[in-house]
C-alpha atoms as a PDB file:
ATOM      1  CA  UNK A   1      24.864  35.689   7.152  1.00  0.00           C
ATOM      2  CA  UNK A   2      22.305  33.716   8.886  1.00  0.00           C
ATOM      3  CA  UNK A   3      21.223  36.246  11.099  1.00  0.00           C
ATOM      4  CA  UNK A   4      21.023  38.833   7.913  1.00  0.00           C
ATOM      5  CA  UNK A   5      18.627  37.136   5.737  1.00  0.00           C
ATOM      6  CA  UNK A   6      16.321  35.382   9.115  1.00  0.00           C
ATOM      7  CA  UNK A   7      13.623  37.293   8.504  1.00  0.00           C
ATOM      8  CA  UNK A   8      13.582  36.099   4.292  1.00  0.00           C
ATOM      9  CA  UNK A   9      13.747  32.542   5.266  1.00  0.00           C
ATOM     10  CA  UNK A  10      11.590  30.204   6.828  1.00  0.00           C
ATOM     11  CA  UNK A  11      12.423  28.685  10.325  1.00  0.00           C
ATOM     12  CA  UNK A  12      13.045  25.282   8.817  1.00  0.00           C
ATOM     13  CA  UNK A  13      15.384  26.590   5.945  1.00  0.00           C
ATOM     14  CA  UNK A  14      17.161  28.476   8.566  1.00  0.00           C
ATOM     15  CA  UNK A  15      18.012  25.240  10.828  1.00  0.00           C
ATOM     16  CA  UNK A  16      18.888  23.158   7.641  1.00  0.00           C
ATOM     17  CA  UNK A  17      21.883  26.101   7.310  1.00  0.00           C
ATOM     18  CA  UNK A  18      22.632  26.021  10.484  1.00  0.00           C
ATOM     19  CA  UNK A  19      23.526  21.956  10.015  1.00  0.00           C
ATOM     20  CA  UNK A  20      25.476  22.768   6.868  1.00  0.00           C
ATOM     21  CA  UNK A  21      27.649  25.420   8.563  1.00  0.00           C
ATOM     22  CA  UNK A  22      28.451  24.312  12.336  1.00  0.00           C
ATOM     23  CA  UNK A  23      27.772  20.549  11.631  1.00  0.00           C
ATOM     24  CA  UNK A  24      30.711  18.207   9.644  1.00  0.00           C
ATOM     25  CA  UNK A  25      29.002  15.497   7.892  1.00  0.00           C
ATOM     26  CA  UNK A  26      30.037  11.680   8.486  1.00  0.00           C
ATOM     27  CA  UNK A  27      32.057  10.940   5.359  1.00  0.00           C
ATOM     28  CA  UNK A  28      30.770   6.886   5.740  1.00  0.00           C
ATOM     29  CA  UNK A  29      26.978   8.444   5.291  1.00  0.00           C
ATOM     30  CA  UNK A  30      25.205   5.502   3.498  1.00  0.00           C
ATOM     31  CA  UNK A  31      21.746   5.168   1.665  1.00  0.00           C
ATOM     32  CA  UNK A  32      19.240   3.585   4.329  1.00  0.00           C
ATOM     33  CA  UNK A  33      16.763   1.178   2.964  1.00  0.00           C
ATOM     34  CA  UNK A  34      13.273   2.245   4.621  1.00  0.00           C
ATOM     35  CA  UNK A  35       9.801   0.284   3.871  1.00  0.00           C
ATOM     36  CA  UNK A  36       6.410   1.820   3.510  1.00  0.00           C
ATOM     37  CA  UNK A  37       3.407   0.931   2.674  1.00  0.00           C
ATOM     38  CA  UNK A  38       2.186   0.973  -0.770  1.00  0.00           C
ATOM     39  CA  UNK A  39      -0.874   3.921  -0.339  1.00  0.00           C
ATOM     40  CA  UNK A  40       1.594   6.025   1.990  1.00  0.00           C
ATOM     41  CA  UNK A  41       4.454   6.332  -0.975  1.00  0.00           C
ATOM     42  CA  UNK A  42       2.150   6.848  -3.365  1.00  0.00           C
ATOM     43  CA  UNK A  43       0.698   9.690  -1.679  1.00  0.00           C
ATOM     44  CA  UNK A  44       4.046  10.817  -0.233  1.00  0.00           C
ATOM     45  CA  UNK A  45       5.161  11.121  -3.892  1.00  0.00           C
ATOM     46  CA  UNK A  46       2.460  13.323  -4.972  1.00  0.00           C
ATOM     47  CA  UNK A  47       2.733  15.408  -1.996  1.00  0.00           C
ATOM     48  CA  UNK A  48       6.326  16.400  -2.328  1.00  0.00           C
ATOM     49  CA  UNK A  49       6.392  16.384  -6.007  1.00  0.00           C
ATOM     50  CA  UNK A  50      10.311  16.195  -6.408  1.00  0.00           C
ATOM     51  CA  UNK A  51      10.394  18.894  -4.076  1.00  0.00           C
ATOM     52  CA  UNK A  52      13.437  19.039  -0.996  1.00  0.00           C
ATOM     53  CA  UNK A  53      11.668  17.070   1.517  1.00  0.00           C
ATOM     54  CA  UNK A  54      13.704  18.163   3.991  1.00  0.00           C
ATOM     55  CA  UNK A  55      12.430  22.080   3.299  1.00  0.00           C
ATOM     56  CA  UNK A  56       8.954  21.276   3.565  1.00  0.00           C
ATOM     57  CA  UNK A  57       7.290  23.629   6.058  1.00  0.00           C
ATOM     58  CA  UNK A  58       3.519  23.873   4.315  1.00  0.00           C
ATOM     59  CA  UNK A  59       1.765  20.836   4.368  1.00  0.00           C
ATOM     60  CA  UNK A  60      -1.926  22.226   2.804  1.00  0.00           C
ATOM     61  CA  UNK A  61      -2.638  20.392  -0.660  1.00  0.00           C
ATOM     62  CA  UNK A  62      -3.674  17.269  -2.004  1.00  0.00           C
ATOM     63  CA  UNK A  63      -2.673  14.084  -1.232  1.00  0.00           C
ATOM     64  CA  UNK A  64      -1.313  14.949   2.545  1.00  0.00           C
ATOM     65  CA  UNK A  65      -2.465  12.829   5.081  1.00  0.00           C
ATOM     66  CA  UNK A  66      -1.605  11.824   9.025  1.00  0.00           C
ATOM     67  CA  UNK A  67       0.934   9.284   7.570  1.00  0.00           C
ATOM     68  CA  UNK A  68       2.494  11.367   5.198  1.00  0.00           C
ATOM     69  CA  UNK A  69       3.047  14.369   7.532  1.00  0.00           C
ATOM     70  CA  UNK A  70       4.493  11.752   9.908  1.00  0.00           C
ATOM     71  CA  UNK A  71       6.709  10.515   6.721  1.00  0.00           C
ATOM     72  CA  UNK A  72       8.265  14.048   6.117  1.00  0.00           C
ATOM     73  CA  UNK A  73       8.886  15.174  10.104  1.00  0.00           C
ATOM     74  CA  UNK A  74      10.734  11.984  10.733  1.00  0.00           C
ATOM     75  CA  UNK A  75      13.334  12.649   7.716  1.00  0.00           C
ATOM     76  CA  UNK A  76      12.892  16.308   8.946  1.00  0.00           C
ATOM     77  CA  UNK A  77      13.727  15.742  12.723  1.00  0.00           C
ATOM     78  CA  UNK A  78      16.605  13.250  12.016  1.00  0.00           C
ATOM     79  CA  UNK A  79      18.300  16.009   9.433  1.00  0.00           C
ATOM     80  CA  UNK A  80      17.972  18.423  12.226  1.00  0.00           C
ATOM     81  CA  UNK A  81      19.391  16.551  15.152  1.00  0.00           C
ATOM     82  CA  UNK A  82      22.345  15.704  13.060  1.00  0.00           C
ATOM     83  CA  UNK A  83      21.814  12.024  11.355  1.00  0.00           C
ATOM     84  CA  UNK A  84      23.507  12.778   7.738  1.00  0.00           C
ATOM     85  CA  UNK A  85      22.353   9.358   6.320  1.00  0.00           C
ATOM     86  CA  UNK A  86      20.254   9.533   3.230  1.00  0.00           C
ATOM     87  CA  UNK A  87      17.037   6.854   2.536  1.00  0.00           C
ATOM     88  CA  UNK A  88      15.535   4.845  -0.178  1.00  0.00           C
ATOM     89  CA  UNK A  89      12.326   3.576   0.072  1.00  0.00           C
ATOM     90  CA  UNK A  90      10.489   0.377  -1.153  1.00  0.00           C
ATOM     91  CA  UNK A  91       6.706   0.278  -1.520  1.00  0.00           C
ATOM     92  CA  UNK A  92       4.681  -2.879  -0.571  1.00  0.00           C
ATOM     93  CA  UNK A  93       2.240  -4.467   0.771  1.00  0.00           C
ATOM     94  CA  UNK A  94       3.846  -4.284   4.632  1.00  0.00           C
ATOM     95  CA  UNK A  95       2.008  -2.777   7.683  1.00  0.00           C
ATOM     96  CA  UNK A  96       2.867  -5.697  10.843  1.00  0.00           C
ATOM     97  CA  UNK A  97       5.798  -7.378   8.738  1.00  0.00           C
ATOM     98  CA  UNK A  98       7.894  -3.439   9.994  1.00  0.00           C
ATOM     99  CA  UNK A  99       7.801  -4.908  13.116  1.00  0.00           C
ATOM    100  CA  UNK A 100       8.854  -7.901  12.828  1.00  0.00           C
ATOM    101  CA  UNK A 101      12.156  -6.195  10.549  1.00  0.00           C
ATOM    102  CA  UNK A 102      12.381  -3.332  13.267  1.00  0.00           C
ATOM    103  CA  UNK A 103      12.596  -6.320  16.052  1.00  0.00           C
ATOM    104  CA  UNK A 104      15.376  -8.152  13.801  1.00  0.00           C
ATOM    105  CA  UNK A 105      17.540  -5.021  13.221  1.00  0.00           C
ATOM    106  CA  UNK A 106      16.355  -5.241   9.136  1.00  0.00           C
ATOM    107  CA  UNK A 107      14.490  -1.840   9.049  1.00  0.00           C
ATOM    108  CA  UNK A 108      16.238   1.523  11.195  1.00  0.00           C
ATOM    109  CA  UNK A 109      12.926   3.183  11.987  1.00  0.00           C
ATOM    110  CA  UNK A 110       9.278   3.269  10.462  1.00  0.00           C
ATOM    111  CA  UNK A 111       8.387   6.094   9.226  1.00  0.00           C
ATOM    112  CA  UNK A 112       5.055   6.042  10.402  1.00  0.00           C
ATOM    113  CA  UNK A 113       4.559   6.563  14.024  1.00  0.00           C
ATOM    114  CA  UNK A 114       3.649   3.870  16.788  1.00  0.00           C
ATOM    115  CA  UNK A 115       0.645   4.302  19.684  1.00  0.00           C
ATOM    116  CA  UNK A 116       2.757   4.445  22.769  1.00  0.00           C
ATOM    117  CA  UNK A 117       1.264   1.254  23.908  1.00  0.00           C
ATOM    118  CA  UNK A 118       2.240  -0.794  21.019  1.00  0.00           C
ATOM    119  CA  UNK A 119       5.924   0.785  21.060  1.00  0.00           C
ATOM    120  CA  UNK A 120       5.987  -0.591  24.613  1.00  0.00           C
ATOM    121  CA  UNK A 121       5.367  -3.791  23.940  1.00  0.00           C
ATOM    122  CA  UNK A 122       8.041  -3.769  21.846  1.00  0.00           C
ATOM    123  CA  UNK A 123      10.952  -2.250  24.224  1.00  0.00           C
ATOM    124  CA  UNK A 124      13.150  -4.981  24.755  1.00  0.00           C
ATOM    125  CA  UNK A 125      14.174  -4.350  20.968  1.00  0.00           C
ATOM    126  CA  UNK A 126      12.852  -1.037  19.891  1.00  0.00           C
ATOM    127  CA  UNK A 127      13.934   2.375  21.536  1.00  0.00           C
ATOM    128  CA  UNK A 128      10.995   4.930  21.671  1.00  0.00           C
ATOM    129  CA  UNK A 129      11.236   8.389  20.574  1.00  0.00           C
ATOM    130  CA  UNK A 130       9.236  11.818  22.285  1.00  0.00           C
ATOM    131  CA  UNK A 131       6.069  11.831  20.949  1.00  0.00           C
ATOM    132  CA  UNK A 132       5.393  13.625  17.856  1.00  0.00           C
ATOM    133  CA  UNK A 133       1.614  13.028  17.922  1.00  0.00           C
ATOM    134  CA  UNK A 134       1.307  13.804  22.243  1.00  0.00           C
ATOM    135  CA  UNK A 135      -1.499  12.116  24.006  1.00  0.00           C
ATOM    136  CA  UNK A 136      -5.042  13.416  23.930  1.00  0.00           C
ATOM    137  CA  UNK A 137      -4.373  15.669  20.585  1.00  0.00           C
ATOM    138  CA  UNK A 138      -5.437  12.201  18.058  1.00  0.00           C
ATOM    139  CA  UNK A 139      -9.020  12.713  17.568  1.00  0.00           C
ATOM    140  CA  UNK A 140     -10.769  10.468  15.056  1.00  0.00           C
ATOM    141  CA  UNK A 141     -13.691  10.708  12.863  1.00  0.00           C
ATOM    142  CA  UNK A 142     -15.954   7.897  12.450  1.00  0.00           C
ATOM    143  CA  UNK A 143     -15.561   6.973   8.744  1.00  0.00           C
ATOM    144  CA  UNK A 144     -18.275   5.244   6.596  1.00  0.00           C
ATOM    145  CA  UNK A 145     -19.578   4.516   3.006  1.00  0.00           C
ATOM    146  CA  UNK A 146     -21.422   8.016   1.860  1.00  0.00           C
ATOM    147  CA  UNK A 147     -24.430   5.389   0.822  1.00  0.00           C
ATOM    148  CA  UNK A 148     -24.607   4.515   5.017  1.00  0.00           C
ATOM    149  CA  UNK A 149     -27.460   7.093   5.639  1.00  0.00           C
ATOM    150  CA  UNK A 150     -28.107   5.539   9.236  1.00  0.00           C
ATOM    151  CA  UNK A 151     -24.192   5.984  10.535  1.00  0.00           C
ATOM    152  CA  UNK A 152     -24.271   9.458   9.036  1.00  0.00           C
ATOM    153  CA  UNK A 153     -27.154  10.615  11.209  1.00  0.00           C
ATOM    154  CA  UNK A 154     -25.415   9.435  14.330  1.00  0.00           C
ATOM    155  CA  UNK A 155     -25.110  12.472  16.894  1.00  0.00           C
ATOM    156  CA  UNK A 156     -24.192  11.046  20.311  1.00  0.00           C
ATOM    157  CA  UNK A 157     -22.429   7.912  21.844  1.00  0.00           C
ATOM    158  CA  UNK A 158     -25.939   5.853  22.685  1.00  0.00           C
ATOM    159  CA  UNK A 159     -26.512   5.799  18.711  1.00  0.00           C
ATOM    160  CA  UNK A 160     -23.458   3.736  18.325  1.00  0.00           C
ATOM    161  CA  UNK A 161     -25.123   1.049  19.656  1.00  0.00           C
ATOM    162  CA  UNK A 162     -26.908  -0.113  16.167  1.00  0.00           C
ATOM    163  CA  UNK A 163     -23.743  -0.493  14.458  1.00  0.00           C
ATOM    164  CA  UNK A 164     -20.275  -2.565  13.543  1.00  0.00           C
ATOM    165  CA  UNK A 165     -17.075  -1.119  13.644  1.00  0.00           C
ATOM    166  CA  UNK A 166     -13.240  -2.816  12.107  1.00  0.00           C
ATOM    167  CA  UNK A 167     -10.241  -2.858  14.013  1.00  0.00           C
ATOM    168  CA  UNK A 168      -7.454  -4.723  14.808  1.00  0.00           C
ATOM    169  CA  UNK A 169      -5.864  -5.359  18.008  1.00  0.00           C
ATOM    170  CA  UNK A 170      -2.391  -4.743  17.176  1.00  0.00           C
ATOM    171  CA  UNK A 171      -3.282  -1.461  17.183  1.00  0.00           C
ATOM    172  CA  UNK A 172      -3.797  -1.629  20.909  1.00  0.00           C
ATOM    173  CA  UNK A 173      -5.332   2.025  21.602  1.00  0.00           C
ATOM    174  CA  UNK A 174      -7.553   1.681  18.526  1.00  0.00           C
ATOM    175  CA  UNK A 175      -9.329  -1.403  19.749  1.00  0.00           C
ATOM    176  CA  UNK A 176      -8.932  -0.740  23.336  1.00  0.00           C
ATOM    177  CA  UNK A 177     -10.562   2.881  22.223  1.00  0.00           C
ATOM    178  CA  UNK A 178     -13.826   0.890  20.677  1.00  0.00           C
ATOM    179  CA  UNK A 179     -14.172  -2.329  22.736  1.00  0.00           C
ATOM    180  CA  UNK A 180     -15.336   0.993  25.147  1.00  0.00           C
ATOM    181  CA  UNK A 181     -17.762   2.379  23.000  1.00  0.00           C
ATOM    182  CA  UNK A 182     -21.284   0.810  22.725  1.00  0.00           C
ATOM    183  CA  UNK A 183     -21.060  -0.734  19.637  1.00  0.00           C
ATOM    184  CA  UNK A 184     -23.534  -3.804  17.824  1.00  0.00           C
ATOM    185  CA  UNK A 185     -20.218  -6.151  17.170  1.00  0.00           C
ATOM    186  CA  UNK A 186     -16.576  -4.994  16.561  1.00  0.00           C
ATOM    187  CA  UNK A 187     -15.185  -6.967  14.352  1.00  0.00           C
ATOM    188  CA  UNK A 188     -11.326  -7.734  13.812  1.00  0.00           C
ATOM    189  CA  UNK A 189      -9.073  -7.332  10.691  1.00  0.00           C
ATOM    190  CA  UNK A 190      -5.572  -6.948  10.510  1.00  0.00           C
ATOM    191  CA  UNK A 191      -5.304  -5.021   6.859  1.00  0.00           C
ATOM    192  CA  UNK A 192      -6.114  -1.628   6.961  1.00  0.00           C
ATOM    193  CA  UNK A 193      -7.194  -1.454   3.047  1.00  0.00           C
ATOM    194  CA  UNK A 194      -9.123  -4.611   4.032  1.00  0.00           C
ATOM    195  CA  UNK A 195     -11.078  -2.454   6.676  1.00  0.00           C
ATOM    196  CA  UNK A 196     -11.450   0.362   4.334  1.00  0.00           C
ATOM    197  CA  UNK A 197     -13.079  -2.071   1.762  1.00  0.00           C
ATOM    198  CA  UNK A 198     -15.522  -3.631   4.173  1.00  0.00           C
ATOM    199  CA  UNK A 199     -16.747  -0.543   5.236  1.00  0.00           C
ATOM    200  CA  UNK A 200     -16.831   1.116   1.637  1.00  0.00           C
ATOM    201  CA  UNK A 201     -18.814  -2.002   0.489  1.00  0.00           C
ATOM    202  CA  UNK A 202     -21.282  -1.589   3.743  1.00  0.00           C
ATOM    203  CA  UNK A 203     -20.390  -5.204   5.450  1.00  0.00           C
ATOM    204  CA  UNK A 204     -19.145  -3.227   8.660  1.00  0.00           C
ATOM    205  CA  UNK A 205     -20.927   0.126   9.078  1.00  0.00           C
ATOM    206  CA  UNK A 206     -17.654   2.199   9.777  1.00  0.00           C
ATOM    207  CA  UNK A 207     -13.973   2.494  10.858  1.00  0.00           C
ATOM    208  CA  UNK A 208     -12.093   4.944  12.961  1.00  0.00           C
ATOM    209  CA  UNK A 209      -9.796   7.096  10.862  1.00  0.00           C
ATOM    210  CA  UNK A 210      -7.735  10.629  11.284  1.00  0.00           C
ATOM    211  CA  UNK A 211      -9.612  13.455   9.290  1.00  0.00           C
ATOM    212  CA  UNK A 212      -8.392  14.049   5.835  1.00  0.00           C
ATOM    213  CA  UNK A 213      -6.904  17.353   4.655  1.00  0.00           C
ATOM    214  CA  UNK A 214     -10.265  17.336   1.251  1.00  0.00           C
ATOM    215  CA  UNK A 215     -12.687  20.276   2.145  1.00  0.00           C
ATOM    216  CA  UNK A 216     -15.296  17.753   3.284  1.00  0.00           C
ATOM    217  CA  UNK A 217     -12.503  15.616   4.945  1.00  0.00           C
ATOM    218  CA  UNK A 218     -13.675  12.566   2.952  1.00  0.00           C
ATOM    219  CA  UNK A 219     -11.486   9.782   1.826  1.00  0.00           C
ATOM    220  CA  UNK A 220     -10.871   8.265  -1.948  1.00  0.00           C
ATOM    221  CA  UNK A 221      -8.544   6.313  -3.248  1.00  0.00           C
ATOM    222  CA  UNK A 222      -9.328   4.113  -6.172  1.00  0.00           C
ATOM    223  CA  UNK A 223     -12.804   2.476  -5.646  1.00  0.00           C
ATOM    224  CA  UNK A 224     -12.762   3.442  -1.854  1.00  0.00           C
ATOM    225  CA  UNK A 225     -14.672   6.481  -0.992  1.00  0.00           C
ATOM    226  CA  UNK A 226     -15.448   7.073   2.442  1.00  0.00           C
ATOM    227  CA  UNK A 227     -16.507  10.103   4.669  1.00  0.00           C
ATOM    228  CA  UNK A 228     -16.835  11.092   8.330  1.00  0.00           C
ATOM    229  CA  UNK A 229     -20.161  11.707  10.321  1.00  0.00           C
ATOM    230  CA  UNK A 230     -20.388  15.643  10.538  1.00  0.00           C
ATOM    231  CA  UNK A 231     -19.800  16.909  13.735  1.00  0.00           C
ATOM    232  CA  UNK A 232     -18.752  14.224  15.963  1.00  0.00           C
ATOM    233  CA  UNK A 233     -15.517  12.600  16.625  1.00  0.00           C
ATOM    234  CA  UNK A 234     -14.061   9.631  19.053  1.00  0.00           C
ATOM    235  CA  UNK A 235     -10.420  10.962  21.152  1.00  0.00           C
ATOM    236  CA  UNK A 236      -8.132   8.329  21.526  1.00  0.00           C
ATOM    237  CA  UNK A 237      -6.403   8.256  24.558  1.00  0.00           C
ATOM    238  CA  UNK A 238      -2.755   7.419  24.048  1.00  0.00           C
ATOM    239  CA  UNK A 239       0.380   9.150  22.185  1.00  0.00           C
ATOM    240  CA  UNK A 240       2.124   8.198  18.655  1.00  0.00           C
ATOM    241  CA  UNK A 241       6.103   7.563  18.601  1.00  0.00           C
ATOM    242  CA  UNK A 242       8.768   6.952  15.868  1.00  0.00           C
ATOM    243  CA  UNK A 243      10.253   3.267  16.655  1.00  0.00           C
ATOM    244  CA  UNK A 244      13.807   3.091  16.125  1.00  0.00           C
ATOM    245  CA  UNK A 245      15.880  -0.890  15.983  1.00  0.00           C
ATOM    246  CA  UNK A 246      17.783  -1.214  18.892  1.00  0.00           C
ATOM    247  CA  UNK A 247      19.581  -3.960  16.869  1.00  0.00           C
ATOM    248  CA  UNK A 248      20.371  -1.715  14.155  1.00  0.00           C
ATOM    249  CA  UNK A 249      23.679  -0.639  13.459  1.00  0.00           C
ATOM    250  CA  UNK A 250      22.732   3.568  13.364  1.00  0.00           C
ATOM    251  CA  UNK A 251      19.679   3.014  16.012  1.00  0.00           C
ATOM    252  CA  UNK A 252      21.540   4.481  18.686  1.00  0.00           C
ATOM    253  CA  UNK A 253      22.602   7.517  16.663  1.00  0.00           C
ATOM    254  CA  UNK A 254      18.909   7.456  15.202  1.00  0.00           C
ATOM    255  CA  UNK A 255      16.937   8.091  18.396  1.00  0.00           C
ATOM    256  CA  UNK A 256      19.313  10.751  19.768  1.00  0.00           C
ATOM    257  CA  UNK A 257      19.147  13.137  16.212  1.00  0.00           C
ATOM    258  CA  UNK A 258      15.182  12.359  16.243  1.00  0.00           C
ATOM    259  CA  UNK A 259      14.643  13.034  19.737  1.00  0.00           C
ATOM    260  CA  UNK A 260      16.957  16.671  19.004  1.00  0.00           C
ATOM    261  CA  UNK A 261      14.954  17.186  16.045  1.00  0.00           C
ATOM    262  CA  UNK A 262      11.847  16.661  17.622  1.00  0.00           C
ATOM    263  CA  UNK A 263      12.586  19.367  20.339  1.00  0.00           C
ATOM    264  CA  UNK A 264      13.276  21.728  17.619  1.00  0.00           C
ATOM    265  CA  UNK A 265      10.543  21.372  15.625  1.00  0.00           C
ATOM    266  CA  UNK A 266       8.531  21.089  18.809  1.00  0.00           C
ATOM    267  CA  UNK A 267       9.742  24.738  20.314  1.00  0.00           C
ATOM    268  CA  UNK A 268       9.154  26.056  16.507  1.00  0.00           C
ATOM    269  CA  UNK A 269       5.630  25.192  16.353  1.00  0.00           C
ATOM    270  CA  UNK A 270       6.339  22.809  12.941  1.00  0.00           C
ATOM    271  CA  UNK A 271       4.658  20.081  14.386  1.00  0.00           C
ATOM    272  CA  UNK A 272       1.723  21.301  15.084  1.00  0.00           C
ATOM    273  CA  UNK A 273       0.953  23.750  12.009  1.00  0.00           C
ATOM    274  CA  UNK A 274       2.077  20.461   9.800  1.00  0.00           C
ATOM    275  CA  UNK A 275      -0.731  18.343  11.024  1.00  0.00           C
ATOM    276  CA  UNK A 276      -3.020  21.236  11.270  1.00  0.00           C
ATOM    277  CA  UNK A 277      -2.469  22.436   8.242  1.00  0.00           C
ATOM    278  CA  UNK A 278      -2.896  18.497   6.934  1.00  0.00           C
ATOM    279  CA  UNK A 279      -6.372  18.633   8.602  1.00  0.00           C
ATOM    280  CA  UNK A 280      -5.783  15.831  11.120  1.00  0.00           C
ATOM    281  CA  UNK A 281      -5.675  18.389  13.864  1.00  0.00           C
ATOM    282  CA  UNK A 282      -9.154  19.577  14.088  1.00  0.00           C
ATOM    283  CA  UNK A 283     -10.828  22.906  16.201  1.00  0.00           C
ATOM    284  CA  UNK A 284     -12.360  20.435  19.139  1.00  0.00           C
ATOM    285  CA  UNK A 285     -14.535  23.619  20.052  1.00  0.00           C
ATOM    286  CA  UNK A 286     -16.354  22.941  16.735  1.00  0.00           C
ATOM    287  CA  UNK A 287     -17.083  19.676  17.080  1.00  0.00           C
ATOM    288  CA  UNK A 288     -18.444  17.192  19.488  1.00  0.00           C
ATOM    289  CA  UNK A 289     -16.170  14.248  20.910  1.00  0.00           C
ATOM    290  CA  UNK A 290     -18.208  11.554  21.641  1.00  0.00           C
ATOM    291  CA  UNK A 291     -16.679   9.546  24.482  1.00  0.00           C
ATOM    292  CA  UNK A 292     -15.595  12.366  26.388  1.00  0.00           C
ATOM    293  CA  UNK A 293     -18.088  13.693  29.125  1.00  0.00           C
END
């Protein structure tokens, strides 16, 4: 029946049937509690729209974003390699109190994806899954306030030179990526909205951020409004991961369906048209990455 109607259905839709027919579902599947961060769900909602997340294979519209697409593969990767659990989400305030949970064995997995080298420094309690963001494909544009006429002019690395950036350090590759650059100061905070306010109000002249999926690529959500310097973009030089407990009780079972998943979706091309299609994955031929030679 499959095999009749392939060409109808979408390659997603057709590995979802596959899992209903040749895969018996664990009859103690439980409701997973999963936290994310306030801006992600709300987008997230508006995104799917009470659609089945799980048969999701266009991600062009509004409201999709580098965290959302990583949102809807994870669910998508775990369905696929298997993991019948179902999740709930609560909304807050969270970004670094996830790891702390994910190190106690109180959260399964977050939902949005790690650098590689802040996943490592978490192995002793975390298992690591294949990348679903591989290394060298994360290019970033520089973000500022549209009133910033001086960062919006900026056209190679030297010009970087006159300016602030925000980071944080516990986003290793992030502020590893512009302690190289030759920036004025680099200054550290923790929050990302707190970043995105500073730089929307012009105390820090801009931030690093993935390209939005708006025509222009800019960024808005309530009184932040930011957009990226035309034309030029900073590569960061690392890989993003799904972090799974090792202290929780399903972790185990966790990595192995996401790391299946993953190779499906991988092999199918889903990955890659989801963040293209989402805009983070940019035509590098039409644009000009700044700290690469």
């Amino acid at each position: 029946m499959i095999k009749l109607f392939s060409k109808k259905l979408s390659f997603l839709t057709i590995a979802l049937l596959m899992q209903v027919f040749f895969y018996t579902p664990n009859s103690r599947a439980e409701t997973i509690l999963i936290y994310i961060r306030d801006d992600v769900y709300e987008d997230y909602l508006k995104f799917v729209n009470g659609r089945d997340v799980l048969a999701i294979d266009s991600f062009s519209g509004k409201n999709i974003r580098r965290d959302v697409v990583d949102m809807i593969i994870a669910q998508q990767a775990l369905k696929l390699g298997g993991f019948d659990h179902s999740f709930k989400y609560a909304a807050g305030k969270l970004n670094f109190r996830n790891t702390k949970m994910l190190e106690l064995g109180r959260l399964l997995i977050s939902f949005d994806s790690y650098w590689l080298a802040d996943a490592k420094a978490l192995s002793n309690k975390v298992y690591i899954s294949a990348p679903v963001i591989r290394n060298g494909e994360y290019i970033a544009g520089i973000y500022t306030s549209p009133k910033n006429k001086a960062v919006l002019a900026i056209d190679k690395l030297d010009d970087l030179k006159q300016f602030t950036a925000v980071s944080t350090p516990k986003w290793r590759t992030d502020w590893i990526t512009l302690q190289s650059l030759p920036l004025k100061e680099l200054i550290h905070e923790d929050e990302w909205l707190s970043q995105a306010r500073m730089v929307n109000l012009g105390w820090i002249d801009f931030l690093l951020m993935s390209f939005n999926s708006t025509p222009d690529k800019s960024f808005i959500m309530d009184k932040i409004h930011l957009v990226p310097v035309k034309g030029v973009a900073i590569q960061l030089n690392d890989s993003r991961h799904f972090v799974i407990s090792s202290k929780h009780t399903y972790g185990k079972q966790a990595l192995t369906a996401m790391n299946l998943g993953l190779t499906i979706l991988r092999k199918n091309k889903h990955i890659t048209r989801a963040y293209t299609q989402a805009g983070f994955f940019i035509n590098t031929k039409k644009i000009k990455i700044l700290n690469i030679d």
